[in-house]
Protein backbone atom coordinates (compact mmCIF):
# COMPACT_ATOMS: atom_id res chain seq x y z
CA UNK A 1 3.04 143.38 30.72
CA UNK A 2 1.65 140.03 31.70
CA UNK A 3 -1.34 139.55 33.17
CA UNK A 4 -2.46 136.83 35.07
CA UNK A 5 -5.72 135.35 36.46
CA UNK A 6 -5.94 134.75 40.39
CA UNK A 7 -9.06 133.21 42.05
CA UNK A 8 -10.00 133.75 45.05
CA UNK A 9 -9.34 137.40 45.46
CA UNK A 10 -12.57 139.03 47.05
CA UNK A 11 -11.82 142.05 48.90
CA UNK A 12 -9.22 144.71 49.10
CA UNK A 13 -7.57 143.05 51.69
CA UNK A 14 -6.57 140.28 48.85
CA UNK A 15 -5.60 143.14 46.29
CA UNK A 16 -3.31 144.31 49.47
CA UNK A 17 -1.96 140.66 49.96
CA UNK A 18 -1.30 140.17 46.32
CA UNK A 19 0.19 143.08 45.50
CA UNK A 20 2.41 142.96 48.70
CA UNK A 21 3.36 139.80 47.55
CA UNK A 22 4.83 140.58 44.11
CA UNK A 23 6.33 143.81 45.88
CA UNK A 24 8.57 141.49 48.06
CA UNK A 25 9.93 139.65 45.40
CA UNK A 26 10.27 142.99 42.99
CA UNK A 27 9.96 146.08 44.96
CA UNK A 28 10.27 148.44 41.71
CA UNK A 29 7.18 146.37 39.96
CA UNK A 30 4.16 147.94 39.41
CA UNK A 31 1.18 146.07 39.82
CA UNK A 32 -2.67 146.63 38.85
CA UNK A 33 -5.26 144.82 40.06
CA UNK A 34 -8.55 144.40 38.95
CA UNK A 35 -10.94 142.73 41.54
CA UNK A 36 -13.99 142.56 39.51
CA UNK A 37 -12.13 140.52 36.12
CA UNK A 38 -9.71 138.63 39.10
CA UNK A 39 -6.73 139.85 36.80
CA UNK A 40 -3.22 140.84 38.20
CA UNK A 41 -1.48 143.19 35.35
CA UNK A 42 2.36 143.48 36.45
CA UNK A 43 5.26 145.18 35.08
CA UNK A 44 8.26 143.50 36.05
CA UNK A 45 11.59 142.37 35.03
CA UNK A 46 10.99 139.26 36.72
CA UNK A 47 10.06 135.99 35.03
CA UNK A 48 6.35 134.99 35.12
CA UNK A 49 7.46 131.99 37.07
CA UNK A 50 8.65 133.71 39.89
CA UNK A 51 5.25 136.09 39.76
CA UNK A 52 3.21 133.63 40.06
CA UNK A 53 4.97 131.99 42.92
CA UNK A 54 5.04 134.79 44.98
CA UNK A 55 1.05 135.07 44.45
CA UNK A 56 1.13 131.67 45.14
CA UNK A 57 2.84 131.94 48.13
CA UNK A 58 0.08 134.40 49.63
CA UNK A 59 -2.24 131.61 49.50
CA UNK A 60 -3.85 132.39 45.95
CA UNK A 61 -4.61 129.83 42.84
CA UNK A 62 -3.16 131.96 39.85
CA UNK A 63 -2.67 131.09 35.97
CA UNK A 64 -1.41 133.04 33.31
């Protein structure tokens, strides 16, 4: 599963935006989130690319 970095996640409303996020673009993914470590664990058959634009898209700075 990759796992990515994302700053800027603070609250559980950002865990809810994030996760949203890479449910729109794969609604069968399941994604973890850990807001202390700002890490975004996803299991997906989509690419990384598209994973991190859709956390991108929610307004969030995000590396692999």
């Amino acid at each position: 599963m990759p796992t990515f970095k994302v700053d800027g996640m603070t609250c559980g409303g950002c865990v809810r935006g994030v996760t949203n996020a890479i449910q729109r673009v794969d609604p069968q993914s399941t994604v973890h989130v850990d807001l202390a470590t700002k890490t975004v664990e996803v299991d997906s058959t989509l690419p990384s690319a598209q994973i991190v634009a859709a956390i991108k898209g929610a307004g969030f700075d995000v590396s692999e």
